[in-house]
PDB file of N, CA and C in Angstrom:
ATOM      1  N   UNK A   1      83.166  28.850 176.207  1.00  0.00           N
ATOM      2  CA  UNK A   1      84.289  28.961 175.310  1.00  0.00           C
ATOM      3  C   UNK A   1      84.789  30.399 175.356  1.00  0.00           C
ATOM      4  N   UNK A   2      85.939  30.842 175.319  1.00  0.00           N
ATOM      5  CA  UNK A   2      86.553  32.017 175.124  1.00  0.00           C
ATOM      6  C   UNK A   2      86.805  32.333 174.559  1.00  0.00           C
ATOM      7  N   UNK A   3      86.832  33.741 173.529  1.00  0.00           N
ATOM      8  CA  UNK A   3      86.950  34.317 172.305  1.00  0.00           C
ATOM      9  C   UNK A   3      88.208  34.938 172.292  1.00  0.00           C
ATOM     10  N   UNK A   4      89.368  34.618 171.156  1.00  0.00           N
ATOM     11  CA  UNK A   4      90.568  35.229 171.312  1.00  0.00           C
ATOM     12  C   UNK A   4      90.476  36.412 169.903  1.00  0.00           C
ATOM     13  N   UNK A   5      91.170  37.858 170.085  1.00  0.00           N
ATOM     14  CA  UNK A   5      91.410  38.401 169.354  1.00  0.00           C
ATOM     15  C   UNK A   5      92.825  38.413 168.714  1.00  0.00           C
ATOM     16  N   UNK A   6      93.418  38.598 167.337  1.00  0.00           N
ATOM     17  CA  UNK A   6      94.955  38.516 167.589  1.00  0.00           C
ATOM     18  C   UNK A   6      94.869  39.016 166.057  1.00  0.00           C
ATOM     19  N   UNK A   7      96.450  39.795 165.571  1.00  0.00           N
ATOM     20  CA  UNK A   7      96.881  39.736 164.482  1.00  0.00           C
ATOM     21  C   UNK A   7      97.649  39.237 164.402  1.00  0.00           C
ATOM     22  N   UNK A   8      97.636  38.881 162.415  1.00  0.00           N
ATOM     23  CA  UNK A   8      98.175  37.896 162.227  1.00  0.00           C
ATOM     24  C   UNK A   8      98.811  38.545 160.920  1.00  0.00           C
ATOM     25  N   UNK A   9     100.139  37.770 160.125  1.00  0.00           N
ATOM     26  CA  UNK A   9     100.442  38.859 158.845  1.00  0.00           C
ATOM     27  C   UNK A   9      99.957  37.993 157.595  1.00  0.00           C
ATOM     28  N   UNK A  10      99.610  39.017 156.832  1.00  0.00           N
ATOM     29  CA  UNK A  10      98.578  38.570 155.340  1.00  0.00           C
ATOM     30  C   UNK A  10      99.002  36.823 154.961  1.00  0.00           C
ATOM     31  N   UNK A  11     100.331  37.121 154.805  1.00  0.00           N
ATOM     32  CA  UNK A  11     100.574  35.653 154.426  1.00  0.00           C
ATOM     33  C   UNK A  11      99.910  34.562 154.757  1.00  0.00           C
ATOM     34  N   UNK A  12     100.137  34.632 156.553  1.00  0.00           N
ATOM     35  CA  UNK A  12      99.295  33.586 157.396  1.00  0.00           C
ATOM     36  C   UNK A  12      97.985  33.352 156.881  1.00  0.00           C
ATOM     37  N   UNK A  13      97.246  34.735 156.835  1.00  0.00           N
ATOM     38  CA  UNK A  13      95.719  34.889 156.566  1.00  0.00           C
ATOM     39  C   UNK A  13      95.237  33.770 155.268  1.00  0.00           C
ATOM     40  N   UNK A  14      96.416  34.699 154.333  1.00  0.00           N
ATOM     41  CA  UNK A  14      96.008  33.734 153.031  1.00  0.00           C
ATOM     42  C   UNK A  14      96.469  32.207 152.968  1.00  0.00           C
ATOM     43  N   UNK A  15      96.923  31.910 153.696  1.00  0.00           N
ATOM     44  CA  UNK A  15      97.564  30.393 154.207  1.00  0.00           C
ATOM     45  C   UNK A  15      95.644  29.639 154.753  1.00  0.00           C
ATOM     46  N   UNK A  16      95.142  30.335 155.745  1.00  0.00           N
ATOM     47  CA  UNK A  16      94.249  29.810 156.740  1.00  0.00           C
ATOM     48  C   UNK A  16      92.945  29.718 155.395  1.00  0.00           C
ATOM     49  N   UNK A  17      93.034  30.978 155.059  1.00  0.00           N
ATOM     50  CA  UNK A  17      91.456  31.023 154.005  1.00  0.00           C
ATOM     51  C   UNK A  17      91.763  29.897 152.799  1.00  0.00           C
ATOM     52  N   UNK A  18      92.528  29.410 152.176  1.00  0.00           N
ATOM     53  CA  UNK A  18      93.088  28.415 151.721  1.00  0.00           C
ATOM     54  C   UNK A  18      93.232  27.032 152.092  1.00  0.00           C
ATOM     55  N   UNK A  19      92.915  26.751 153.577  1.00  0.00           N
ATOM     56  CA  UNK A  19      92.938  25.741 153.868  1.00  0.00           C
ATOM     57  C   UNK A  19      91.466  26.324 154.051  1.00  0.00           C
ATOM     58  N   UNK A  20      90.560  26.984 153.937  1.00  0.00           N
ATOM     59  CA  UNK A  20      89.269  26.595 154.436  1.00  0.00           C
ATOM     60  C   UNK A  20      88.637  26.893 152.888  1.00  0.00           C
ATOM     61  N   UNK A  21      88.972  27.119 152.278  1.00  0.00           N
ATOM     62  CA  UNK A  21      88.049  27.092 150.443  1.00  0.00           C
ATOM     63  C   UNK A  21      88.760  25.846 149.980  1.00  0.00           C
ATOM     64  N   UNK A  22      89.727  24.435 150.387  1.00  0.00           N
ATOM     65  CA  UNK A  22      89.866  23.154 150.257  1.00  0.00           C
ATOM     66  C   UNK A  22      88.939  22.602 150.537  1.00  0.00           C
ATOM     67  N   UNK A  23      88.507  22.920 151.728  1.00  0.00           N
ATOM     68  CA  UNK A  23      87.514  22.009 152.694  1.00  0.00           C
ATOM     69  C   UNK A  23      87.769  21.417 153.753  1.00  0.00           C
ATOM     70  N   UNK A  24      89.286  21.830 153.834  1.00  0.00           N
ATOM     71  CA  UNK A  24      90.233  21.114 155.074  1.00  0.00           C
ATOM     72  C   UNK A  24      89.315  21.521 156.419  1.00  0.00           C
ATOM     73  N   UNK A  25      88.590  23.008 156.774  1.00  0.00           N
ATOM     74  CA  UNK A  25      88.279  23.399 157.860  1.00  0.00           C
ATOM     75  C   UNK A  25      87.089  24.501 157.362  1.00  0.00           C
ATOM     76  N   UNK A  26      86.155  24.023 158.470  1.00  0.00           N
ATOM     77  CA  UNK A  26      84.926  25.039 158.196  1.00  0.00           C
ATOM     78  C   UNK A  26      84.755  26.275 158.789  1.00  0.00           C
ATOM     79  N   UNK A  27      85.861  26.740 159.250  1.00  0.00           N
ATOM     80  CA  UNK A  27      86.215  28.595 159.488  1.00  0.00           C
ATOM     81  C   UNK A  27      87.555  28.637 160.306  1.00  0.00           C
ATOM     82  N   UNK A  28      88.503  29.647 160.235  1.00  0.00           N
ATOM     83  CA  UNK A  28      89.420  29.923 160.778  1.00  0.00           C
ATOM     84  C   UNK A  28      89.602  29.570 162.354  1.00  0.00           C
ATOM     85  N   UNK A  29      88.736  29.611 163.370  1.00  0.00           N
ATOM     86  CA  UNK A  29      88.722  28.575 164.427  1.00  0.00           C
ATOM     87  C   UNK A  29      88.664  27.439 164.563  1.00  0.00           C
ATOM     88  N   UNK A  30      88.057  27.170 163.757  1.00  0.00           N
ATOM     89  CA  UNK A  30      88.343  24.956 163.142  1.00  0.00           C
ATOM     90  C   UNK A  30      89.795  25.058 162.803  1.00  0.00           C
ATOM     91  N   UNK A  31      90.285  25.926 162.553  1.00  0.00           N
ATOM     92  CA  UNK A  31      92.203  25.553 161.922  1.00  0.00           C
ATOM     93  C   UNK A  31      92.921  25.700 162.971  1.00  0.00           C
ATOM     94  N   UNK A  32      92.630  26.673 163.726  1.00  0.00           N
ATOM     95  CA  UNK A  32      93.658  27.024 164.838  1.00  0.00           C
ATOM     96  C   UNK A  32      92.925  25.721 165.690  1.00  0.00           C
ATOM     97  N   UNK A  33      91.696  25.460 165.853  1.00  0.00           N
ATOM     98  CA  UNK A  33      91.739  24.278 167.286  1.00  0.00           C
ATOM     99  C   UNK A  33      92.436  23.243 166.770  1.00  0.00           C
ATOM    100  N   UNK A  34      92.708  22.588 165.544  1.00  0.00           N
ATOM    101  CA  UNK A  34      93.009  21.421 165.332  1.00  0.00           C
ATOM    102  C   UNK A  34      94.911  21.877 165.360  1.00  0.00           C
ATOM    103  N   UNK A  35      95.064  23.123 164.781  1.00  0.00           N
ATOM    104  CA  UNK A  35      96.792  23.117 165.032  1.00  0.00           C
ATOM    105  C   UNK A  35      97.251  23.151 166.396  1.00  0.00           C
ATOM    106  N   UNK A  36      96.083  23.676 167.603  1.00  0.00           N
ATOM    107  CA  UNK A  36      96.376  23.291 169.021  1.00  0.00           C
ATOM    108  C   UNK A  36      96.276  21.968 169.466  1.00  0.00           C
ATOM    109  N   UNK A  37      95.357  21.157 169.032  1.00  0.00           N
ATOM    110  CA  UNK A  37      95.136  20.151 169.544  1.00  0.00           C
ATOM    111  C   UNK A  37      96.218  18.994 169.010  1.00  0.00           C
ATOM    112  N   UNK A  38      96.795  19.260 167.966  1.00  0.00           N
ATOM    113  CA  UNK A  38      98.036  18.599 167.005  1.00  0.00           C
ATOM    114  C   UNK A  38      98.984  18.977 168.139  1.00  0.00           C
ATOM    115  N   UNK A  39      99.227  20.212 168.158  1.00  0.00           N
ATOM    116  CA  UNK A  39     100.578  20.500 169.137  1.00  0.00           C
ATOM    117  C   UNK A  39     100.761  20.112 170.548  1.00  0.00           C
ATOM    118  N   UNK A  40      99.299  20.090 171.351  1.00  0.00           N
ATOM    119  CA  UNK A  40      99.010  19.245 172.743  1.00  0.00           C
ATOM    120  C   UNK A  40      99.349  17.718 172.442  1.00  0.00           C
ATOM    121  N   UNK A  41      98.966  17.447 171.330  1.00  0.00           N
ATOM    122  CA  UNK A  41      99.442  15.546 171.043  1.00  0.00           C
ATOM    123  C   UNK A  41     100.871  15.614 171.008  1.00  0.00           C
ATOM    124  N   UNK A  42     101.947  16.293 170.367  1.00  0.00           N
ATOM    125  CA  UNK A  42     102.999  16.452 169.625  1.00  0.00           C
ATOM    126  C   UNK A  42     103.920  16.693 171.401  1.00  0.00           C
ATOM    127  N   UNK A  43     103.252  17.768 172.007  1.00  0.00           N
ATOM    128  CA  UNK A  43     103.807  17.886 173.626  1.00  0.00           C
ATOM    129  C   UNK A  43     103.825  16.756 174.548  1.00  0.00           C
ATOM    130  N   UNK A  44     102.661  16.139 174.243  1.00  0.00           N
ATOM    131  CA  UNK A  44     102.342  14.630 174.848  1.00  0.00           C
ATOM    132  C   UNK A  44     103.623  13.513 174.573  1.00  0.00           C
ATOM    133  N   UNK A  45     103.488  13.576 172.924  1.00  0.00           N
ATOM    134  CA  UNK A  45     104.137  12.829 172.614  1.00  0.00           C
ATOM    135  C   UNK A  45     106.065  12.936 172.993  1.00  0.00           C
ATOM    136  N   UNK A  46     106.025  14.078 173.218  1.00  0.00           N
ATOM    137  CA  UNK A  46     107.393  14.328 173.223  1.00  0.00           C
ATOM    138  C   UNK A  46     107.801  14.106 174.692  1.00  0.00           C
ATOM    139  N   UNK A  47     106.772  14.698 175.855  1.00  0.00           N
ATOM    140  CA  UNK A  47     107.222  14.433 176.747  1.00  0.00           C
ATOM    141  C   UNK A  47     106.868  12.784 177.474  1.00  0.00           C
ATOM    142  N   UNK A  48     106.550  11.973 176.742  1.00  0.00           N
ATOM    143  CA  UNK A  48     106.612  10.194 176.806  1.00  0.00           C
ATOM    144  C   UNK A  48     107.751   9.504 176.630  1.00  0.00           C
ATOM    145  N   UNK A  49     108.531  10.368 175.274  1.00  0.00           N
ATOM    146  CA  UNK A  49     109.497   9.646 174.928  1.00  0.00           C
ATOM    147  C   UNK A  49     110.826  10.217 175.595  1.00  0.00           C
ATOM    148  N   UNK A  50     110.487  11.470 176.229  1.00  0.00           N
ATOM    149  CA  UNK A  50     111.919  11.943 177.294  1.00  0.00           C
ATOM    150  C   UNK A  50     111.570  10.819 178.689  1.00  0.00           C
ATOM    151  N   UNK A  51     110.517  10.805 178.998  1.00  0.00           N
ATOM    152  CA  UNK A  51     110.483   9.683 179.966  1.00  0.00           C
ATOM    153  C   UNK A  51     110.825   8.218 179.867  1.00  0.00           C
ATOM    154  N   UNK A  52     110.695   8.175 178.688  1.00  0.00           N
ATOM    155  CA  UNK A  52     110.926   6.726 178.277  1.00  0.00           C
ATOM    156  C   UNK A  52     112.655   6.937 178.051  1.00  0.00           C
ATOM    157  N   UNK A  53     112.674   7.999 177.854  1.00  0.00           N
ATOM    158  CA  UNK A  53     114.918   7.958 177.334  1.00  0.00           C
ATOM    159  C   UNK A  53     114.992   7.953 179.333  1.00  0.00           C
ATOM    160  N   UNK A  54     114.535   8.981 179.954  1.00  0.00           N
ATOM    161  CA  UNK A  54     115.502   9.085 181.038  1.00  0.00           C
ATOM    162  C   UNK A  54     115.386   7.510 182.228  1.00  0.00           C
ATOM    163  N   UNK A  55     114.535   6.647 181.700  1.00  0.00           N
ATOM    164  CA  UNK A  55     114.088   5.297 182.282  1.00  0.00           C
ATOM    165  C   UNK A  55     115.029   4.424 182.099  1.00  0.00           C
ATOM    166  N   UNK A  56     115.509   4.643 180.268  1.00  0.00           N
ATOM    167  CA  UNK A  56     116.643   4.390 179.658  1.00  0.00           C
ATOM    168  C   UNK A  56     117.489   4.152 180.683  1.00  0.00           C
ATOM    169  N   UNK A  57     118.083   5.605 180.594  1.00  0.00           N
ATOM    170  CA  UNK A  57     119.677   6.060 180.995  1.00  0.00           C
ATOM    171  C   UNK A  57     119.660   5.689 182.398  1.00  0.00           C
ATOM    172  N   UNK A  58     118.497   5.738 183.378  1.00  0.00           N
ATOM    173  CA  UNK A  58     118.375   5.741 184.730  1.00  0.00           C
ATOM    174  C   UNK A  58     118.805   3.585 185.287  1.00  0.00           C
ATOM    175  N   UNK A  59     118.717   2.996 183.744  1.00  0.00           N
ATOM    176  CA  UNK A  59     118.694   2.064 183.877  1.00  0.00           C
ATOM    177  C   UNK A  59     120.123   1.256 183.796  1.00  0.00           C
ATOM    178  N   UNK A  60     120.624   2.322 183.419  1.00  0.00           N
ATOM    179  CA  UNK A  60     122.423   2.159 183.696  1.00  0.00           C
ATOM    180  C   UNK A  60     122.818   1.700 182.187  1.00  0.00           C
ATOM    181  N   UNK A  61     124.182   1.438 181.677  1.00  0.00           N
ATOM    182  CA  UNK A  61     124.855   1.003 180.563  1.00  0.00           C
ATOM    183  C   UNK A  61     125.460  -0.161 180.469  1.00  0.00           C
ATOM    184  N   UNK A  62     125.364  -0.756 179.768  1.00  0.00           N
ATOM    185  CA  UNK A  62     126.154  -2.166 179.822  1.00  0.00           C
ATOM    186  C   UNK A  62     127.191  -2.184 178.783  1.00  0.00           C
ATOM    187  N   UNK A  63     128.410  -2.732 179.538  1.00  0.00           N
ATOM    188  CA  UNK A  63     129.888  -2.834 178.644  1.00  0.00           C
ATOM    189  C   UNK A  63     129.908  -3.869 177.261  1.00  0.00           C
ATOM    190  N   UNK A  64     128.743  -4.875 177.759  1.00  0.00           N
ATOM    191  CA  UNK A  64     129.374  -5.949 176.144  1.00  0.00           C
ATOM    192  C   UNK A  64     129.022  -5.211 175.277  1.00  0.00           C
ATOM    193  N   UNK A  65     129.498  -5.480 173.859  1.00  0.00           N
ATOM    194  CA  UNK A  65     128.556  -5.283 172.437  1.00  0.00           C
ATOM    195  C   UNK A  65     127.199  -5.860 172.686  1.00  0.00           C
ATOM    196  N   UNK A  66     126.310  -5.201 171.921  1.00  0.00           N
ATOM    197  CA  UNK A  66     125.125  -6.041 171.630  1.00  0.00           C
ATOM    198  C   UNK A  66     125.049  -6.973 171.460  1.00  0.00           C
ATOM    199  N   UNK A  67     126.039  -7.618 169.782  1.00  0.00           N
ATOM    200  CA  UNK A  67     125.553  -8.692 169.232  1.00  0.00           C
ATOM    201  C   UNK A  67     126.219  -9.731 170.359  1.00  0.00           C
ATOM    202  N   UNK A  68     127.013  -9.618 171.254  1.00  0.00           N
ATOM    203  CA  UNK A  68     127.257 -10.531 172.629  1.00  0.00           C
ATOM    204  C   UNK A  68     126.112 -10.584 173.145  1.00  0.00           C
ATOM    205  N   UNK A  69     125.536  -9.643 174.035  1.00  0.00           N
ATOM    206  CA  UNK A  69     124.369  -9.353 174.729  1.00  0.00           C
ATOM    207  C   UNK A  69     123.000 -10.517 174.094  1.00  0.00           C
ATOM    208  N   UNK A  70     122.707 -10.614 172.755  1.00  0.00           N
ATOM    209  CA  UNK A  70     122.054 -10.922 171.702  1.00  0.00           C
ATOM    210  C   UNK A  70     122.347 -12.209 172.097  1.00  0.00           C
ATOM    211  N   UNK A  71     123.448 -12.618 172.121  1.00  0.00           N
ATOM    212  CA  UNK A  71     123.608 -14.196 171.805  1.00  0.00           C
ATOM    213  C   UNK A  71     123.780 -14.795 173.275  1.00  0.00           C
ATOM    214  N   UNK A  72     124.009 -13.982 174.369  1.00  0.00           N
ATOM    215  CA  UNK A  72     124.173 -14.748 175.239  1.00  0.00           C
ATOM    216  C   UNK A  72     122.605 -14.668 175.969  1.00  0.00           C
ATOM    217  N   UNK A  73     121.700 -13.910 175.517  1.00  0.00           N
ATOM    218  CA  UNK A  73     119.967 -13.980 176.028  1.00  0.00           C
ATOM    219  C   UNK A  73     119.768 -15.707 175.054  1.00  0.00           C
ATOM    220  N   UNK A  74     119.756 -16.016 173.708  1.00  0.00           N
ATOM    221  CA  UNK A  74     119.337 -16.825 173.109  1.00  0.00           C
ATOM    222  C   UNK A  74     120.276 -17.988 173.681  1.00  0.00           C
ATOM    223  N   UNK A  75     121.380 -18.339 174.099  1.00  0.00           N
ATOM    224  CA  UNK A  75     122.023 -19.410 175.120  1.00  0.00           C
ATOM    225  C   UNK A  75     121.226 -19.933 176.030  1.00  0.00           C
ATOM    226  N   UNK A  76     120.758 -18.088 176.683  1.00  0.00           N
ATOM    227  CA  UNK A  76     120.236 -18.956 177.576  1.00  0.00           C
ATOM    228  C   UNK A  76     118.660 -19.212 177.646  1.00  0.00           C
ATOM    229  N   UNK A  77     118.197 -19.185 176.835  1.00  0.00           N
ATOM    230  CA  UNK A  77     116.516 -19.436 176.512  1.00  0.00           C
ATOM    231  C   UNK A  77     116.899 -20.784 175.676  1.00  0.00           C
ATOM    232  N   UNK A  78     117.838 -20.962 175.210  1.00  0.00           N
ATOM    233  CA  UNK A  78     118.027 -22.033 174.627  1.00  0.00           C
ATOM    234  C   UNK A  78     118.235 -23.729 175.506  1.00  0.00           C
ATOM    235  N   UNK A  79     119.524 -23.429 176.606  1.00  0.00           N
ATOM    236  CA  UNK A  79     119.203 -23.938 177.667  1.00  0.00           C
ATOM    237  C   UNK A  79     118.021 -23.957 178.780  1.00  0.00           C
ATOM    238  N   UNK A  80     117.285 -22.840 178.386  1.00  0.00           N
ATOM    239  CA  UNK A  80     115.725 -23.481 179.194  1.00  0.00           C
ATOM    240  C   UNK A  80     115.049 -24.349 178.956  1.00  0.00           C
ATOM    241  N   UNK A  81     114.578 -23.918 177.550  1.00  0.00           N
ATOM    242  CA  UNK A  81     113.980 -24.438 176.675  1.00  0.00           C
ATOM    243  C   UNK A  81     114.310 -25.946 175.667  1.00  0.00           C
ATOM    244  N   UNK A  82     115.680 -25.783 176.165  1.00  0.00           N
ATOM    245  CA  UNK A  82     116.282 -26.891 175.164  1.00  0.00           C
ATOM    246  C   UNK A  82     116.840 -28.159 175.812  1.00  0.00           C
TER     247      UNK A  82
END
């Protein structure tokens, strides 16, 4: 494991010692790993859903309205099925 040194301004400080006399975290490195490991999920998460938009857009646009679109899928599941 690697040991980081850093300042930080009082505010912060009294922010961190506050979340650790709650009980939220059992020393000032328990706070910062979990606000990294929140922000690695949060990066994750963000870069899923740009992949999932540009899959989107890559997937082209369609001219009807929806509620057309809507009714002409249930036509035709209806005529499969029906």
């Amino acid at each position: 494991m690697t040991d980081l040194s850093f300042s930080i301004p009082s505010v912060l400080q009294t922010w961190i010692e506050q979340q650790i006399a709650q009980g939220n975290y059992a020393d000032a490195g328990d706070y910062l790993r979990d606000l990294i490991r929140r922000d690695l999920a949060q990066a994750e998460n963000l870069a899923h859903l740009r992949a999932l938009i540009e899959e989107g857009e890559a997937s082209g646009y369609l001219d009807e309205e929806p509620e057309a679109l809507i009714e002409d899928i249930i036509a035709k599941r209806r005529a499969r099925h029906g």
